[in-house]
Protein backbone atom coordinates (compact mmCIF):
# COMPACT_ATOMS: atom_id res chain seq x y z
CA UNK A 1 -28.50 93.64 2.12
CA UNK A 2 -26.32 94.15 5.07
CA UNK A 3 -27.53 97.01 6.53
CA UNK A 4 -28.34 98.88 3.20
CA UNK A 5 -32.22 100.12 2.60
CA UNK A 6 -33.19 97.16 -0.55
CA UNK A 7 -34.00 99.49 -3.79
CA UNK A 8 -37.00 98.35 -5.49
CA UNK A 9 -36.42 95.54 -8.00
CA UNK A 10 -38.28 95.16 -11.09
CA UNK A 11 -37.82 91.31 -12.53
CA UNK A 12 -38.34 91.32 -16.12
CA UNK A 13 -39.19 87.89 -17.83
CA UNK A 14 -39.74 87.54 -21.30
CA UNK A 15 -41.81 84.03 -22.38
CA UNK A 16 -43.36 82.24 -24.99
CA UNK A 17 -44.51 78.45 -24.63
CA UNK A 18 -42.56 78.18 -21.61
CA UNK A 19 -45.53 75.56 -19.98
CA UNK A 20 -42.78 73.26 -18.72
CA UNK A 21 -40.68 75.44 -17.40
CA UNK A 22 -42.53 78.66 -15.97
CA UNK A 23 -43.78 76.77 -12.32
CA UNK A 24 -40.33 76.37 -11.29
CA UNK A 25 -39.05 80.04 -12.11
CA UNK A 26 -42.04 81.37 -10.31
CA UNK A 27 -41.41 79.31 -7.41
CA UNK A 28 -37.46 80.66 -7.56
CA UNK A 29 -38.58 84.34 -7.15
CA UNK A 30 -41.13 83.71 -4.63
CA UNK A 31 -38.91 81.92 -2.76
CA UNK A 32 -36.17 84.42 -2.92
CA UNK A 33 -34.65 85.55 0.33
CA UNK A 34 -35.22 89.32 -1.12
CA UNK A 35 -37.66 91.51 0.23
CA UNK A 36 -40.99 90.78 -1.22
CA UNK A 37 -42.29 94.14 -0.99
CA UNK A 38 -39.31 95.53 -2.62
CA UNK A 39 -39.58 93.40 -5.26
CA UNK A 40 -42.40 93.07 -8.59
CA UNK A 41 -42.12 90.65 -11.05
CA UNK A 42 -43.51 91.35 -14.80
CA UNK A 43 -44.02 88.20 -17.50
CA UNK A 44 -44.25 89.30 -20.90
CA UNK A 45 -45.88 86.86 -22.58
CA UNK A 46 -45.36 86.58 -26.28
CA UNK A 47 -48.52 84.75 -27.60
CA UNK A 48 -47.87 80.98 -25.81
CA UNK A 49 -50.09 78.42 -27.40
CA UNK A 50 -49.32 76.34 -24.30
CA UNK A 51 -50.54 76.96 -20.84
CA UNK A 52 -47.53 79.47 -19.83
CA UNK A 53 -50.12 82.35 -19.59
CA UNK A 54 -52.71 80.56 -17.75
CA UNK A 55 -49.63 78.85 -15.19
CA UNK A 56 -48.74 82.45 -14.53
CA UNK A 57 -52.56 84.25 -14.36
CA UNK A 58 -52.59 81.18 -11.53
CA UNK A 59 -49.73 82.51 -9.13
CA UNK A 60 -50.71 85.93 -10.12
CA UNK A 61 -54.00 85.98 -8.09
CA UNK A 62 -52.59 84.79 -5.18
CA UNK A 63 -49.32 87.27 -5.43
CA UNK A 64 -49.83 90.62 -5.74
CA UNK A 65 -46.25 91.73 -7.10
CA UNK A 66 -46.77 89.49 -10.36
CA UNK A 67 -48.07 90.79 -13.01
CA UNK A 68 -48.68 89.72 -16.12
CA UNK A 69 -48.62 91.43 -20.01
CA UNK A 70 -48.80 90.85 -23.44
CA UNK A 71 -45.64 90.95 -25.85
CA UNK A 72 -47.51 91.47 -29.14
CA UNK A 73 -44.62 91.90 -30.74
CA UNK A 74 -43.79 88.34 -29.69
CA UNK A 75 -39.50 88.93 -29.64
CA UNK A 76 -37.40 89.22 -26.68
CA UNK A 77 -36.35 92.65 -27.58
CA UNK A 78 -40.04 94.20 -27.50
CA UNK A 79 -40.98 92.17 -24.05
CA UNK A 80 -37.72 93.55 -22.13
CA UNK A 81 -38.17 97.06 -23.69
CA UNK A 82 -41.92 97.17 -22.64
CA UNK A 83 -41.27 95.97 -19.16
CA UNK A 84 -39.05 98.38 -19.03
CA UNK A 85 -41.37 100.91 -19.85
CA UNK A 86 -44.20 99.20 -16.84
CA UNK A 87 -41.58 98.75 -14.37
CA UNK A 88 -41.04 101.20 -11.18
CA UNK A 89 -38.00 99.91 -10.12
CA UNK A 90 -34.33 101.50 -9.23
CA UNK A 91 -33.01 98.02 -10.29
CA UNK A 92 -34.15 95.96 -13.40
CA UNK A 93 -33.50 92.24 -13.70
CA UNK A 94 -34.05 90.57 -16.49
CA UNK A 95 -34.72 87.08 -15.72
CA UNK A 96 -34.95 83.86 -18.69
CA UNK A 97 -38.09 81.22 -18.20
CA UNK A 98 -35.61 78.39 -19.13
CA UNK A 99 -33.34 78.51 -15.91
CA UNK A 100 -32.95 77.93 -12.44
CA UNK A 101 -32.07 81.01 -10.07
CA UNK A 102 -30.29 80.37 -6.94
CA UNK A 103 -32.33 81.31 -3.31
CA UNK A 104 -30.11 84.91 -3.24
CA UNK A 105 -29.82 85.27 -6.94
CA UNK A 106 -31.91 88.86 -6.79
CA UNK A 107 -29.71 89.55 -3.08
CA UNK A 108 -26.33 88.51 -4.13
CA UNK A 109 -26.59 90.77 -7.47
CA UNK A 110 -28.11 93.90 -6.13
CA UNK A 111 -25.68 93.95 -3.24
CA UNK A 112 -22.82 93.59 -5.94
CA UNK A 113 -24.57 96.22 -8.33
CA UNK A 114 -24.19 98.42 -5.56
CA UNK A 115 -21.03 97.25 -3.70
CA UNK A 116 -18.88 97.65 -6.90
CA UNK A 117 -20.69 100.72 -8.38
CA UNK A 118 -21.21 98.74 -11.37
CA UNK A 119 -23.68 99.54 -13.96
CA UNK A 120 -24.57 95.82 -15.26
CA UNK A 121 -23.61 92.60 -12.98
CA UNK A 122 -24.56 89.04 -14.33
CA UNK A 123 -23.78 85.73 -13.16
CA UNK A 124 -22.28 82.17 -14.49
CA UNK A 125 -24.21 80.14 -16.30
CA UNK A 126 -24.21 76.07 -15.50
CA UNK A 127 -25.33 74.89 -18.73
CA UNK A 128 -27.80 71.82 -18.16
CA UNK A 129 -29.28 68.84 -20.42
CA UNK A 130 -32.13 70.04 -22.09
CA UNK A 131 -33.77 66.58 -21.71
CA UNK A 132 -32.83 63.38 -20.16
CA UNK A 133 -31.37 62.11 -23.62
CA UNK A 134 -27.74 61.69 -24.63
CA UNK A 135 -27.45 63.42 -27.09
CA UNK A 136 -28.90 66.57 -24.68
CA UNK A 137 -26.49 65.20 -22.19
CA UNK A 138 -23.87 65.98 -24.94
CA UNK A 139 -24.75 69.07 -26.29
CA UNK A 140 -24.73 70.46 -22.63
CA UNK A 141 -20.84 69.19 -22.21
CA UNK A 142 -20.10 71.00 -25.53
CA UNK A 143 -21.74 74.13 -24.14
CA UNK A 144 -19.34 74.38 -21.29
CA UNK A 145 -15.71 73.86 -23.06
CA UNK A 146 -13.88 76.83 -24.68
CA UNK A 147 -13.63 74.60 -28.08
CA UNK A 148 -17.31 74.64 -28.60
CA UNK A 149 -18.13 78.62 -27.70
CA UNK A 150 -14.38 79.99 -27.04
CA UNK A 151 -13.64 82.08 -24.10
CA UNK A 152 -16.86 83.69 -22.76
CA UNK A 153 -16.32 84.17 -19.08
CA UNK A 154 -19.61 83.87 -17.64
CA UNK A 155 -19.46 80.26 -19.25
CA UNK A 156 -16.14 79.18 -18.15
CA UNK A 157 -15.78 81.08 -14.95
CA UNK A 158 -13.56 83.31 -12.41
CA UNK A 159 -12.21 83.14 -9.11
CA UNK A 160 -13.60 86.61 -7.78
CA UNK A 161 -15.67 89.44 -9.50
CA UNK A 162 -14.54 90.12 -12.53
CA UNK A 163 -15.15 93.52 -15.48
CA UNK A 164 -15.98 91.57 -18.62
CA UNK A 165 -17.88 92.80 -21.65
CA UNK A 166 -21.24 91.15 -21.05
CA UNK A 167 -23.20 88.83 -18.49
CA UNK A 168 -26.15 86.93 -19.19
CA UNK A 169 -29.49 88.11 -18.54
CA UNK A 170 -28.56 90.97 -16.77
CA UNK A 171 -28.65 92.91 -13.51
CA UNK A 172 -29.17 97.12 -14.11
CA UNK A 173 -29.52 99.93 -12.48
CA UNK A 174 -32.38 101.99 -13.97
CA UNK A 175 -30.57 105.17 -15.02
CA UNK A 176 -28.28 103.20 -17.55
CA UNK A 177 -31.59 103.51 -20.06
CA UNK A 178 -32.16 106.82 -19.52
CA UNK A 179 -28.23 107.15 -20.51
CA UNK A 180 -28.06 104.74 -23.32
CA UNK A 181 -31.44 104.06 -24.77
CA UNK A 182 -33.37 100.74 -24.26
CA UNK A 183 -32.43 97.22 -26.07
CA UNK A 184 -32.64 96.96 -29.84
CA UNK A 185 -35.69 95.66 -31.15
CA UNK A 186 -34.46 94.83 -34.82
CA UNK A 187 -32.23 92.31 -32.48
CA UNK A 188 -34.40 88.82 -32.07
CA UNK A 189 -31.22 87.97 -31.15
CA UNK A 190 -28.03 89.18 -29.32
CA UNK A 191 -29.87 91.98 -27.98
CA UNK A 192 -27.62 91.56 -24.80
CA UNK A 193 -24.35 91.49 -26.51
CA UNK A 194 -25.76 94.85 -28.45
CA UNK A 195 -27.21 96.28 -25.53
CA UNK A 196 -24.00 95.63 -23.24
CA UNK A 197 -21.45 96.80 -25.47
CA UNK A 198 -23.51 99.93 -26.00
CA UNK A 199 -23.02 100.19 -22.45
CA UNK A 200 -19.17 99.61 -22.44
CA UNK A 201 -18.51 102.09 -25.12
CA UNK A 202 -20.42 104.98 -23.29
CA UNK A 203 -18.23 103.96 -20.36
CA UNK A 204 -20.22 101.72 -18.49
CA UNK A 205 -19.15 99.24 -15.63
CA UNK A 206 -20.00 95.33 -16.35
CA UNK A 207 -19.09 92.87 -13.78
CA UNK A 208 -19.21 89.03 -14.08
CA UNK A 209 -20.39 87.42 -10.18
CA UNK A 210 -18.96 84.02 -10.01
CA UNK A 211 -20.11 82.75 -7.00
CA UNK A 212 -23.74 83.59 -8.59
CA UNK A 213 -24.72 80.52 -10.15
CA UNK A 214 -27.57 80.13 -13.04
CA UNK A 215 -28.84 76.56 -14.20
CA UNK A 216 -29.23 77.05 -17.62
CA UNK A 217 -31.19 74.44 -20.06
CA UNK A 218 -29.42 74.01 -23.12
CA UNK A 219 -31.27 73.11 -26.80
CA UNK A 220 -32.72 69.42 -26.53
CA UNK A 221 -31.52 68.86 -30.31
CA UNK A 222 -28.76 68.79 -32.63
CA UNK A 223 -31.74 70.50 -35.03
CA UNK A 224 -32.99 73.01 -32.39
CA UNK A 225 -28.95 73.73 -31.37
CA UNK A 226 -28.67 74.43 -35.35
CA UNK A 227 -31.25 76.92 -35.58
CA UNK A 228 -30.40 78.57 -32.62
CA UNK A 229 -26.83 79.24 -33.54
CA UNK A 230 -27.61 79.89 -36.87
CA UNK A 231 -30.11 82.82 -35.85
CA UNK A 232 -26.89 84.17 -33.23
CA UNK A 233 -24.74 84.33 -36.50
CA UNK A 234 -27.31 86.06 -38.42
CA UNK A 235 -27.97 88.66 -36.26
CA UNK A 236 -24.55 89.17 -35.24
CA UNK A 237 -23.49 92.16 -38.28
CA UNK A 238 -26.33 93.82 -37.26
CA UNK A 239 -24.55 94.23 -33.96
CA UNK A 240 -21.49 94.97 -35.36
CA UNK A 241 -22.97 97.22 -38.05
CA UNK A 242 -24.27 99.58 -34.50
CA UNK A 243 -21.17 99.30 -33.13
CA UNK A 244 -18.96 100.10 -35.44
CA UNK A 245 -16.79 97.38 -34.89
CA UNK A 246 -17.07 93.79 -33.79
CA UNK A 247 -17.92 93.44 -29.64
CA UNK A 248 -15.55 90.70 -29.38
CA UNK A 249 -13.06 89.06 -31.65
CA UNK A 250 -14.25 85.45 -30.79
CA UNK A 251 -17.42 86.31 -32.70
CA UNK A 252 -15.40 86.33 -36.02
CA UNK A 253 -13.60 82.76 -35.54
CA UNK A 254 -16.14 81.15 -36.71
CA UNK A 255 -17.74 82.92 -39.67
CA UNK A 256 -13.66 83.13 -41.16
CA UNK A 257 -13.57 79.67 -40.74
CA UNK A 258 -16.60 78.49 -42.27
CA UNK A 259 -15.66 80.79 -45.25
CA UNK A 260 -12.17 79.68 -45.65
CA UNK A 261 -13.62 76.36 -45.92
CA UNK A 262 -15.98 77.34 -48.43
CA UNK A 263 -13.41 79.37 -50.57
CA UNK A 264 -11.13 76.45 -50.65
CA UNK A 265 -13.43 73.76 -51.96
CA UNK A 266 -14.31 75.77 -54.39
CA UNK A 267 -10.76 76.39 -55.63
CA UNK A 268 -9.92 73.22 -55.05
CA UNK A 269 -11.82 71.83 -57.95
CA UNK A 270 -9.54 74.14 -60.09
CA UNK A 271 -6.05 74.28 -58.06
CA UNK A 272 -3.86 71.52 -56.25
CA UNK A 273 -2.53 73.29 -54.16
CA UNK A 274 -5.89 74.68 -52.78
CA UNK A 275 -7.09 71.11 -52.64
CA UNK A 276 -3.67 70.73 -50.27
CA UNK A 277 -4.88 73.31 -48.11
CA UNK A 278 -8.38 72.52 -47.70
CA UNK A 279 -7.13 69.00 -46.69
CA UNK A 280 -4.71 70.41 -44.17
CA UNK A 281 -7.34 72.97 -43.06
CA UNK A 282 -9.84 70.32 -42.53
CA UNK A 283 -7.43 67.65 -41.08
CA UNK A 284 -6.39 70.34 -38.18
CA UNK A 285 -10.01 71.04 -37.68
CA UNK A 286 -11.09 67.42 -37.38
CA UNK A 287 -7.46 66.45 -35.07
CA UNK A 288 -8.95 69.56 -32.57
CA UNK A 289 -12.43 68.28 -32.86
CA UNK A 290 -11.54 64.80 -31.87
CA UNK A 291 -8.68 65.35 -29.40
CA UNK A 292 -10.95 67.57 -27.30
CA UNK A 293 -13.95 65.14 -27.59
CA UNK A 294 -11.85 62.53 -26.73
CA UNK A 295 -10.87 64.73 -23.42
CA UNK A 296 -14.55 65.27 -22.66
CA UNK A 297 -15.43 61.91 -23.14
CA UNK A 298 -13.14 60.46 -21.13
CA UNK A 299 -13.82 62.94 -17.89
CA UNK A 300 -17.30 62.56 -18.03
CA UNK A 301 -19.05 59.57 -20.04
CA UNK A 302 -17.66 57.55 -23.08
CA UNK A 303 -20.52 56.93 -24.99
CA UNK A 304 -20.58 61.24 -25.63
CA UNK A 305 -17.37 60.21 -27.72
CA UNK A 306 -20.09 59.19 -30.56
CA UNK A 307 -21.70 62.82 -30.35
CA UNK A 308 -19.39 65.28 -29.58
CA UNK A 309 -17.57 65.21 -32.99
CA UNK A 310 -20.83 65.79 -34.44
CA UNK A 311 -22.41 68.68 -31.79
CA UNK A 312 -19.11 71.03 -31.95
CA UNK A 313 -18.72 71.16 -35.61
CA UNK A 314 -22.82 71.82 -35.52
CA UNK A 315 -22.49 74.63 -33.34
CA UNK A 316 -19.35 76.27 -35.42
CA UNK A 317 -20.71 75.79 -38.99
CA UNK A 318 -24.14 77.13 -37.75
CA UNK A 319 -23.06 79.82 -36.28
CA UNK A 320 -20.16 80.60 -38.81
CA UNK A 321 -22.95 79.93 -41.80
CA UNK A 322 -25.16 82.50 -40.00
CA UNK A 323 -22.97 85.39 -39.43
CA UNK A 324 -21.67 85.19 -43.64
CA UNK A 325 -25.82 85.16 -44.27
CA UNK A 326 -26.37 87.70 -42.37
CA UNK A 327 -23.07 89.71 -43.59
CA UNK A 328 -23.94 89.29 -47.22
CA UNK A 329 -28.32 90.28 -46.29
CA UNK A 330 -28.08 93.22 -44.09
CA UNK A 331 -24.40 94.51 -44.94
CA UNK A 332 -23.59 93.98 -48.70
CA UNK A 333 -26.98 94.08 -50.18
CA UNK A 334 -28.59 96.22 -47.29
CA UNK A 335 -31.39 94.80 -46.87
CA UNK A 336 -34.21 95.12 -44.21
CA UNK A 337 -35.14 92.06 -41.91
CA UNK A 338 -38.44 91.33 -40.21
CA UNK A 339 -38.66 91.39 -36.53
CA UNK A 340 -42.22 89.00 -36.74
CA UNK A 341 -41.26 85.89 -34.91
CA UNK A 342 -43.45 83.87 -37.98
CA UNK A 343 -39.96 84.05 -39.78
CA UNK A 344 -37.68 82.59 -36.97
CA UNK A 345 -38.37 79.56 -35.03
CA UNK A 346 -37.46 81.37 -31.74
CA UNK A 347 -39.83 79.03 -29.62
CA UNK A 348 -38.14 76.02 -27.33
């Protein structure tokens, strides 16, 4: 910490069914080069039917800063907001089962938090193969390149410490809920992009730590990528409806895309000159889609050139499809959503 007294960290880490996963997170924070008796780590577990609870009652025992509670609730939104609530530290991470955390991970972003008097720093995600599989392979590759999820920073990188509008995961100091109010718990998803721009608009400081490094595991599945996507666009108005405006404008590429699409196919049954456009609307679409699969193919392995046509148009028309569902449900006809995880398939 370079001479600085280390605040007390509290590591929040939402899971559910997590079995395959949870050893190795648990073995990243213990093996963090932070002070251990600065530090307490709190899993929120969100009714596994694996063995993640059992994994982590096992290293809990023999650790006395983990602790483990229940997410009833069984949502992301619930778990960070109660271990919140249980948490005594100056400094709240919130940490994701699914990844791998560097040796300084906790180091590197408090010193930053504190260094640039930020209120929120986050580092880049790595995004990883869900499974040893192709097609995971590909979906990964996709992941990482501005065609498939535009021009998110933490995704595509900086050369130095950058102000962006959000991070993922999330490194806080304590105070900024006390200011702002915890994370949203209609939200099963996009609770950080909610929660962060909250934070922007009441003047808050959000820094992006390249040289912070997270391995994240990317969806297995074209199917699981689908649903995931989908749920992001769904959620999405919600966001925008608290906000009073749209976080980012990349949000809405999609969504207008997948609905001028729509439009046009529909009028093209009736008009030429729609039919004209939908062709050339589609054509430019499936030229971009190509071209850049082509690219990605070619610097990394040919046999993606199969799948990547197929994984970027999944992730656009999922998430475009999503956001217009969820803009005609909770916007035009106002209606009210349930936050009980039986409804969304928000497992891995």
């Amino acid at each position: 910490m370079n001479g600085t007294a280390a605040p007390l960290v509290s590591v929040i880490i939402p899971c559910r069914n997590e079995e395959n996963y949870i050893r190795k997170v648990i073995e990243n924070l213990l093996h963090q080069d932070f002070p251990k008796e600065q530090m307490e780590i709190i899993f929120l577990d969100g009714r596994s039917t694996d063995r993640t609870r059992e994994i982590i009652q096992e290293y809990a025992g023999s650790s006395g800063n983990i602790r483990l509670l229940d997410n009833a609730a069984g949502v992301v939104p619930h778990a960070l907001n109660e271990g919140i609530r249980n948490s005594t530290g100056e400094v709240i991470i919130r940490m994701d089962a699914h990844s791998d955390y560097p040796v300084d991970y906790i180091s590197q972003l408090v010193f930053h938090l504190q260094h640039l008097n930020a209120d929120n720093v986050g580092g880049m995600w790595i995004t990883m193969p869900g499974a040893d599989t192709v097609t995971a392979k590909a979906i990964a590759v996709a992941l990482a390149h501005p065609f498939g999820i535009g021009n998110a920073r933490y995704r595509l990188g900086a050369n130095e410490p950058i102000e962006v509008d959000t991070v993922p995961f999330g490194c806080y100091r304590i105070d900024v809920f006390g200011r702002i109010g915890l994370f949203d718990e209609q939200l099963i998803r996009n609770q950080d992009d909610e929660f962060n721009a909250r934070l922007k608009k009441a003047g808050g400081r959000i820094f992006l730590i390249p040289s912070v490094k997270i391995l994240y595991y990317a969806r297995p599945t074209l199917t699981k990528l689908s649903k995931m996507y989908y749920q992001y666009g769904l959620f999405k108005p919600l966001v925008n409806i608290k906000l009073g405006a749209p976080a980012t404008v990349r949000q809405l590429v999609p969504p207008l895309f997948v609905f001028a699409v729509f439009l046009l196919a529909i009028a093209s049954v009736l008009s030429g000159s729609a039919l004209i456009l939908f062709a050339l609307l589609i054509g430019t679409y499936l030229f971009f889609d190509f071209c850049f699969s082509f690219l990605l193919a070619f610097r990394s392995q040919f046999r993606f050139l199969l799948l990547l046509p197929i994984v970027f148009p999944v992730i656009h028309f999922s998430y475009g499809t999503g956001y217009l569902s969820g803009l005609i449900k909770y916007t035009i006809l106002g209606k009210q959503h349930s936050t009980d995880p039986v409804h969304f398939d928000i497992s891995r």
